[in-house]
N, C-alpha and C. Protein backbone atom coordinates (compact mmCIF):
# COMPACT_ATOMS: atom_id res chain seq x y z
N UNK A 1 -5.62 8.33 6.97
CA UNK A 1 -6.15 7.60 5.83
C UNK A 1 -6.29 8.54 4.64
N UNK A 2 -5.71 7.83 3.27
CA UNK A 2 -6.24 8.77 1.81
C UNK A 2 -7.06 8.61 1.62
N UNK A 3 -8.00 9.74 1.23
CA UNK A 3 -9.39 9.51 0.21
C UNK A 3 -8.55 8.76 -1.01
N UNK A 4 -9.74 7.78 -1.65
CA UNK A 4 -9.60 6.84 -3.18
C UNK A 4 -10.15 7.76 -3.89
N UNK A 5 -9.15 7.85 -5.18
CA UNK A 5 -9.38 8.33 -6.09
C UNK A 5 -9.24 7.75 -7.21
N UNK A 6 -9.88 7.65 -8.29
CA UNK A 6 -10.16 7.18 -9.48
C UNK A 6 -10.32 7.77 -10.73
N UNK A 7 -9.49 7.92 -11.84
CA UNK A 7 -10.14 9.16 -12.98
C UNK A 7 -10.14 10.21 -12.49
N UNK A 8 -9.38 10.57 -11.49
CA UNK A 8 -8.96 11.90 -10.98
C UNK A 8 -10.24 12.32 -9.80
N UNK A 9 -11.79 11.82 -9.77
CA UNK A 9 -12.43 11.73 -8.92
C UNK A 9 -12.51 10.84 -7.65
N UNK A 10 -12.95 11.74 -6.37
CA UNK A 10 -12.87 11.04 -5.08
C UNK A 10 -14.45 9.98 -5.72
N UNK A 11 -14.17 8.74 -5.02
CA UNK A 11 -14.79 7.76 -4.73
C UNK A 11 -15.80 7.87 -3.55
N UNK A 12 -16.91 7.81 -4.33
CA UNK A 12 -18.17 7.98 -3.07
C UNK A 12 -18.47 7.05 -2.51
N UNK A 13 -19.04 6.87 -0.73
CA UNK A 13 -18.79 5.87 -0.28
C UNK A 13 -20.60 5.11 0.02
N UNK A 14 -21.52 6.09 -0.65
CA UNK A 14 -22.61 5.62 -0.72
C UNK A 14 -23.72 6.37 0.15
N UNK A 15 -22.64 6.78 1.32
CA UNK A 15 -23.41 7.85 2.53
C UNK A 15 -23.51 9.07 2.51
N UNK A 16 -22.84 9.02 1.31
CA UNK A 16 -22.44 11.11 1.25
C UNK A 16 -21.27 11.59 1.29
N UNK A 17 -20.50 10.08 1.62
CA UNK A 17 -18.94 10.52 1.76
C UNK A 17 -17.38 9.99 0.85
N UNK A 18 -17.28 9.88 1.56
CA UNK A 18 -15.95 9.72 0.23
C UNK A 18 -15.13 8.30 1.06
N UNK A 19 -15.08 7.03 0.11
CA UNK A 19 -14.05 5.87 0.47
C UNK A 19 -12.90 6.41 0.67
N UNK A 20 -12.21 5.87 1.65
CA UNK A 20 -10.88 5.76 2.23
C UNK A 20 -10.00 4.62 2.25
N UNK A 21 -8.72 4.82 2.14
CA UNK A 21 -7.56 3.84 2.20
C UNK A 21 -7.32 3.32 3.18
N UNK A 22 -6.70 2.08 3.10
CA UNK A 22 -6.05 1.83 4.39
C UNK A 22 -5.15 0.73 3.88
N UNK A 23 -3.58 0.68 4.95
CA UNK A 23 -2.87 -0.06 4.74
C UNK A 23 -2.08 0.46 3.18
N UNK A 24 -1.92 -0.63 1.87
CA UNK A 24 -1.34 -0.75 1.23
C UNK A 24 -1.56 0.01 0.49
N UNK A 25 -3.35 0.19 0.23
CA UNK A 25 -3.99 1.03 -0.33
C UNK A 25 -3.92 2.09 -0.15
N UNK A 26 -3.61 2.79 0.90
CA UNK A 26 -3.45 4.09 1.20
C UNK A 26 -1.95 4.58 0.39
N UNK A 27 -0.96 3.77 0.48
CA UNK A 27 0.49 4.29 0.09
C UNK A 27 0.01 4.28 -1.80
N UNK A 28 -0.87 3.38 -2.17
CA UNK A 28 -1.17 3.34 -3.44
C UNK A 28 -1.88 4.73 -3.75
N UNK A 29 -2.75 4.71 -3.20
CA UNK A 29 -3.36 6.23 -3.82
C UNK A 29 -2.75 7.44 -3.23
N UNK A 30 -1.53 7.31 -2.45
CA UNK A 30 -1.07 8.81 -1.98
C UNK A 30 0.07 8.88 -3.17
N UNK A 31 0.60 7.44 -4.21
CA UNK A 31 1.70 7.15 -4.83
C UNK A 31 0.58 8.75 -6.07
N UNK A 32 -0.26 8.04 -6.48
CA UNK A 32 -1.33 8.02 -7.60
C UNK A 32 -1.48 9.54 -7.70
N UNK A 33 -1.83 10.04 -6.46
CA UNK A 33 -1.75 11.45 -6.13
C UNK A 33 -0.79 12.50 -6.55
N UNK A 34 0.41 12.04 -5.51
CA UNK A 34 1.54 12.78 -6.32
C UNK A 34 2.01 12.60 -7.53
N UNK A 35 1.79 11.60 -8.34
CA UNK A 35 2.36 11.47 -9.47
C UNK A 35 0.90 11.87 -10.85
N UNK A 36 -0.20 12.52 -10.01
CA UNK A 36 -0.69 13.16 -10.48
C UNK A 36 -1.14 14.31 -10.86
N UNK A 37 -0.47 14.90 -9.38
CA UNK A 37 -0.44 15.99 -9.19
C UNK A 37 0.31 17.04 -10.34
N UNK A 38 0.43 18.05 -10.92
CA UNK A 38 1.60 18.90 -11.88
C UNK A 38 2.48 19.45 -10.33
N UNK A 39 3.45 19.31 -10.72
CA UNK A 39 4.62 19.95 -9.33
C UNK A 39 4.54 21.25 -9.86
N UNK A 40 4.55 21.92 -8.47
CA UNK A 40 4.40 23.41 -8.52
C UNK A 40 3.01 23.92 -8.38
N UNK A 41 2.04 22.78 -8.59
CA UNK A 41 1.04 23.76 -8.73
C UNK A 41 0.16 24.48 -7.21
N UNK A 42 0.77 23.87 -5.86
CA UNK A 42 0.51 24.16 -4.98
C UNK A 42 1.91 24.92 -4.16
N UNK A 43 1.32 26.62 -4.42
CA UNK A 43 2.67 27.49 -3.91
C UNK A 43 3.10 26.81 -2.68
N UNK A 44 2.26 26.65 -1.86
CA UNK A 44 3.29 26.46 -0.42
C UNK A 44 3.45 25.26 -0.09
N UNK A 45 3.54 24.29 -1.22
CA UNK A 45 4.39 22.66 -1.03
C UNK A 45 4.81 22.94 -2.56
N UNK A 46 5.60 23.70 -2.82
CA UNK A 46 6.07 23.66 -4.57
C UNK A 46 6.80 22.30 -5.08
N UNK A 47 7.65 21.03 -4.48
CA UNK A 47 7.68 19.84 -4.38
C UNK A 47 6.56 18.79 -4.25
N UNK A 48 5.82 19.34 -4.05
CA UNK A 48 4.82 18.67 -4.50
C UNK A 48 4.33 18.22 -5.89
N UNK A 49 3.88 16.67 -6.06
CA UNK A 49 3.67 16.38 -7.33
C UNK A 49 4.62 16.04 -8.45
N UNK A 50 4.39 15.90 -9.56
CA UNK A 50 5.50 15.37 -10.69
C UNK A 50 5.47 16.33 -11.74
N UNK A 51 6.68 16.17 -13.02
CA UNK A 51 6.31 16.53 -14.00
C UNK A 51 6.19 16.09 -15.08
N UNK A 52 5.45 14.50 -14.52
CA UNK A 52 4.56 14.34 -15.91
C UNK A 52 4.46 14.79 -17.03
N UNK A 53 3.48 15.83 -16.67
CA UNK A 53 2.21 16.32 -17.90
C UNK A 53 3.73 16.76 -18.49
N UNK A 54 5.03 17.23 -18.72
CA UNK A 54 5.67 17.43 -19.64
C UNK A 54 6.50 16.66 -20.37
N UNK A 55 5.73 15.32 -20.43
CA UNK A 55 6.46 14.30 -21.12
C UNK A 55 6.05 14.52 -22.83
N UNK A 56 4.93 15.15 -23.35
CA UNK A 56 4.23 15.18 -24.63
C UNK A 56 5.66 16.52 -24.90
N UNK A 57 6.05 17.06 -24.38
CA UNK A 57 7.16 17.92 -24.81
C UNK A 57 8.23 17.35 -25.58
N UNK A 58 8.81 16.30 -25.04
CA UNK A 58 9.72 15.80 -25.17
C UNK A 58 10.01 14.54 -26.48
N UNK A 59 11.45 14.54 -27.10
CA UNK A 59 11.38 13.49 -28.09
C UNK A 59 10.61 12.49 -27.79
N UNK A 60 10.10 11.74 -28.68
CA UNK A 60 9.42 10.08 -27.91
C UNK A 60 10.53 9.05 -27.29
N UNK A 61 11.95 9.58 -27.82
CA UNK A 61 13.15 8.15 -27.32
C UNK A 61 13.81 8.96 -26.01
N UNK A 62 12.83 9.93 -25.60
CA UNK A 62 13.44 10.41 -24.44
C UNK A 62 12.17 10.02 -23.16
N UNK A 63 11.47 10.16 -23.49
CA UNK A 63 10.00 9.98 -22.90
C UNK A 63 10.00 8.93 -21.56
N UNK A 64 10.42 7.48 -21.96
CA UNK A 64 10.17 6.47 -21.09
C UNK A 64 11.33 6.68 -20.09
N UNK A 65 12.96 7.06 -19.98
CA UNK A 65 13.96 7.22 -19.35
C UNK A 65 12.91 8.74 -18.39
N UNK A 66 12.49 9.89 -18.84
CA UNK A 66 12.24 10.89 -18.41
C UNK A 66 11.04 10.29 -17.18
N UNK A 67 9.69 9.50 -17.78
CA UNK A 67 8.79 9.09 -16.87
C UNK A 67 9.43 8.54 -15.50
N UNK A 68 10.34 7.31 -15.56
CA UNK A 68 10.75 7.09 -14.97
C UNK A 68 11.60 8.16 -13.46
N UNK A 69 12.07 9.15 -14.45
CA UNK A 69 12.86 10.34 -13.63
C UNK A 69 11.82 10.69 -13.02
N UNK A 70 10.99 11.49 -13.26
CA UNK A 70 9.72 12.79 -12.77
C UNK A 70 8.86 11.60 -11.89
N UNK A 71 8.51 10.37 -12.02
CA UNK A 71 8.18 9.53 -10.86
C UNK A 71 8.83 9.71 -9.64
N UNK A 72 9.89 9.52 -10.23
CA UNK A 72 10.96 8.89 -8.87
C UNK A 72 11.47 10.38 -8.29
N UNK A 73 11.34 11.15 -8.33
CA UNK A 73 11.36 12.72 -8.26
C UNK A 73 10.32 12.85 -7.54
N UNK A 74 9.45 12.60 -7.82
CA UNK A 74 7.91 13.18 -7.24
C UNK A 74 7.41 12.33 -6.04
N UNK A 75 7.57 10.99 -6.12
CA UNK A 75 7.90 9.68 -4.75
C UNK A 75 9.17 9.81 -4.04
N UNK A 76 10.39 10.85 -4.12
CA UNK A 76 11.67 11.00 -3.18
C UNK A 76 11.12 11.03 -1.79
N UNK A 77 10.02 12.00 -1.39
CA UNK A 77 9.91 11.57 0.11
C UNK A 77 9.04 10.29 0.92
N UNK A 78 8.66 9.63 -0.02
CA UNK A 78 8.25 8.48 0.31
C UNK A 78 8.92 7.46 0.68
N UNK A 79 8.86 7.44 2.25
CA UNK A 79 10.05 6.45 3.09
C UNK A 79 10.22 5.15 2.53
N UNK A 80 11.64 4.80 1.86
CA UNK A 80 11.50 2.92 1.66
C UNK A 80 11.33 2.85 0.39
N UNK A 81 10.67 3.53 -0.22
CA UNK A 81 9.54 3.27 -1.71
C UNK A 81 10.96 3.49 -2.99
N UNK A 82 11.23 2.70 -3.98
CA UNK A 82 12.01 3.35 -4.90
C UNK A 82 11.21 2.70 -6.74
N UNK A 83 11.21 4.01 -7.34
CA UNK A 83 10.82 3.80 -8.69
C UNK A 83 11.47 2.65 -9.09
N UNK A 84 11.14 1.58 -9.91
CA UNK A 84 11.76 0.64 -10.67
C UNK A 84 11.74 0.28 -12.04
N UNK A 85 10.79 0.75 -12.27
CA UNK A 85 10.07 0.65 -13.81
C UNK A 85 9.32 1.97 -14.17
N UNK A 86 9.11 2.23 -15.35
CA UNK A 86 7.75 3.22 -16.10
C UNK A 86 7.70 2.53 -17.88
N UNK A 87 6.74 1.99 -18.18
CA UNK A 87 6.13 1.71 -19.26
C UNK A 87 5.31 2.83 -19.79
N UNK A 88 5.53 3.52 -21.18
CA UNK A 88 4.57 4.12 -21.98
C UNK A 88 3.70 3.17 -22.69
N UNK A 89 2.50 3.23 -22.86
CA UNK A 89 1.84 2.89 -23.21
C UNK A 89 1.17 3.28 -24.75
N UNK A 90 0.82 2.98 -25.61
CA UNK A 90 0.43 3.73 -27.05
C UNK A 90 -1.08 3.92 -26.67
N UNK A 91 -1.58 3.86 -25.96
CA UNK A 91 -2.76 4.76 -25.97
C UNK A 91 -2.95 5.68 -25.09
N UNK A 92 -1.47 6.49 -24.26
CA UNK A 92 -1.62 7.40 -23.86
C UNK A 92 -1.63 7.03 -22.00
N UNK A 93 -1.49 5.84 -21.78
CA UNK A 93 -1.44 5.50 -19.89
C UNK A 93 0.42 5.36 -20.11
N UNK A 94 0.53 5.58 -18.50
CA UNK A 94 1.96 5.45 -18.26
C UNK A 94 1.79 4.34 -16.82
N UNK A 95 2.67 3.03 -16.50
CA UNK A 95 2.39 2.29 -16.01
C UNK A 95 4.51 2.44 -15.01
N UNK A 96 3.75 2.60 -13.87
CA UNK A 96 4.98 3.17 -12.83
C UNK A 96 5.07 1.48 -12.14
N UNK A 97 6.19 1.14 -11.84
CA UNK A 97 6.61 0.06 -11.31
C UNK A 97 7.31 0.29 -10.20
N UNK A 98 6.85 0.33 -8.90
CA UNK A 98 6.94 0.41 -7.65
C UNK A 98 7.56 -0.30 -6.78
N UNK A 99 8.92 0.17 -5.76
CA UNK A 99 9.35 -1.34 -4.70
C UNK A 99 9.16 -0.83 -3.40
N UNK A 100 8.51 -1.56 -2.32
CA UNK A 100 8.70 -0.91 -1.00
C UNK A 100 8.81 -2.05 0.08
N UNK A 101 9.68 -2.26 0.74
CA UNK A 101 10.05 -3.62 1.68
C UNK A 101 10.27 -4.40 1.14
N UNK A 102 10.83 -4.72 -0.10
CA UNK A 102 10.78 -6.28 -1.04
C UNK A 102 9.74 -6.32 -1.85
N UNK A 103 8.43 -5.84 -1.55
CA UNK A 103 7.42 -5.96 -2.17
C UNK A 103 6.88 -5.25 -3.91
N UNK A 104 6.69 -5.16 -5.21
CA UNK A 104 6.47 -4.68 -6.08
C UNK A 104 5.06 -3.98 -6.01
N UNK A 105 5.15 -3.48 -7.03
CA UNK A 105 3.42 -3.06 -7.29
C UNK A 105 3.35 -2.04 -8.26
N UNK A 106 2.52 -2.17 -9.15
CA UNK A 106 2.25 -0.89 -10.55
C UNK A 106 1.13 -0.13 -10.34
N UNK A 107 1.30 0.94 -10.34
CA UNK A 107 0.42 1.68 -10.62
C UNK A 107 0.37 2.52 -12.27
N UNK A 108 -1.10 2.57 -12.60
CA UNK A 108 -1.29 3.15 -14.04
C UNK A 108 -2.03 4.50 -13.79
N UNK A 109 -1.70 5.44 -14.66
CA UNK A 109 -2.28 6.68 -14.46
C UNK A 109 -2.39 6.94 -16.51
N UNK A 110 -3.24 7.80 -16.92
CA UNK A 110 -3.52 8.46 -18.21
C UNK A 110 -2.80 9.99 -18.28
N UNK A 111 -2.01 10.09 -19.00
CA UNK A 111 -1.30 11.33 -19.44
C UNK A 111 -2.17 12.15 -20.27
C-alpha cells in the first residue's frame, strides 16, 4: 500500500499515522509521486521521478508537448498505464491524463 499524499505532505490518519492507498488509489498516488518526484534526485534509483520542474526552462510552445514527454518518461515502468494527455494550466498546475485497462483518469499536480 502507498502512503496519500497531498501538497506534497503525507496525510495523517488521526492515530499518529499516516492514510494509505488501496486499489486505484494506490496506482494514483504512486502516479503523483513519481511525477513529483525531480529524476535523479535519488542516487541509487536515478530513473526515478520526472523532469518536470524543467518545464519553466523551456519556450512556452514547447512546454505542453514536453509535459506530456517527462510524464510518460517518468510512468514507463508502470505496467499497462500509458500517458494520454497533459494540460498546462495558467495558474501554474499541470493536469496529466492517464489510461490503464480501458480505464482514464487525471491527475493534477502544481509546478
Amino acid at each position: 500500500m502507498e502512503l496519500m499524499v497531498r501538497g506534497g505532505d503525507y496525510l495523517p490518519d488521526g492515530r499518529g499515522g499516516f492514510r494509505r492507498a488501496e486499489g486505484d488509489d494506490e496506482l494514483l498516488q504512486r502516479v503523483l509521486w513519481k511525477l513529483s518526484v525531480r529524476r535523479g534526485s535519488f542516487p541509487f534509483l536515478p530513473e526515478l521521478g520526472s523532469r518536470l520542474y524543467l518545464l519553466g526552462r523551456e519556450k512556452p510552445s514547447l512546454r505542453q508537448a514536453l509535459a506530456r514527454q517527462y510524464a510518460a518518461e517518468a510512468l514507463a515502468d508502470e505496467e499497462g498505464l500509458s500517458v494520454t494527455g497533459a494540460e498546462l494550466g495558467g495558474d501554474g498546475t499541470l493536469k496529466i491524463t492517464i489510461q490503464r485497462r480501458g480505464e482514464t483518469a487525471e491527475v493534477e499536480l502544481s509546478l
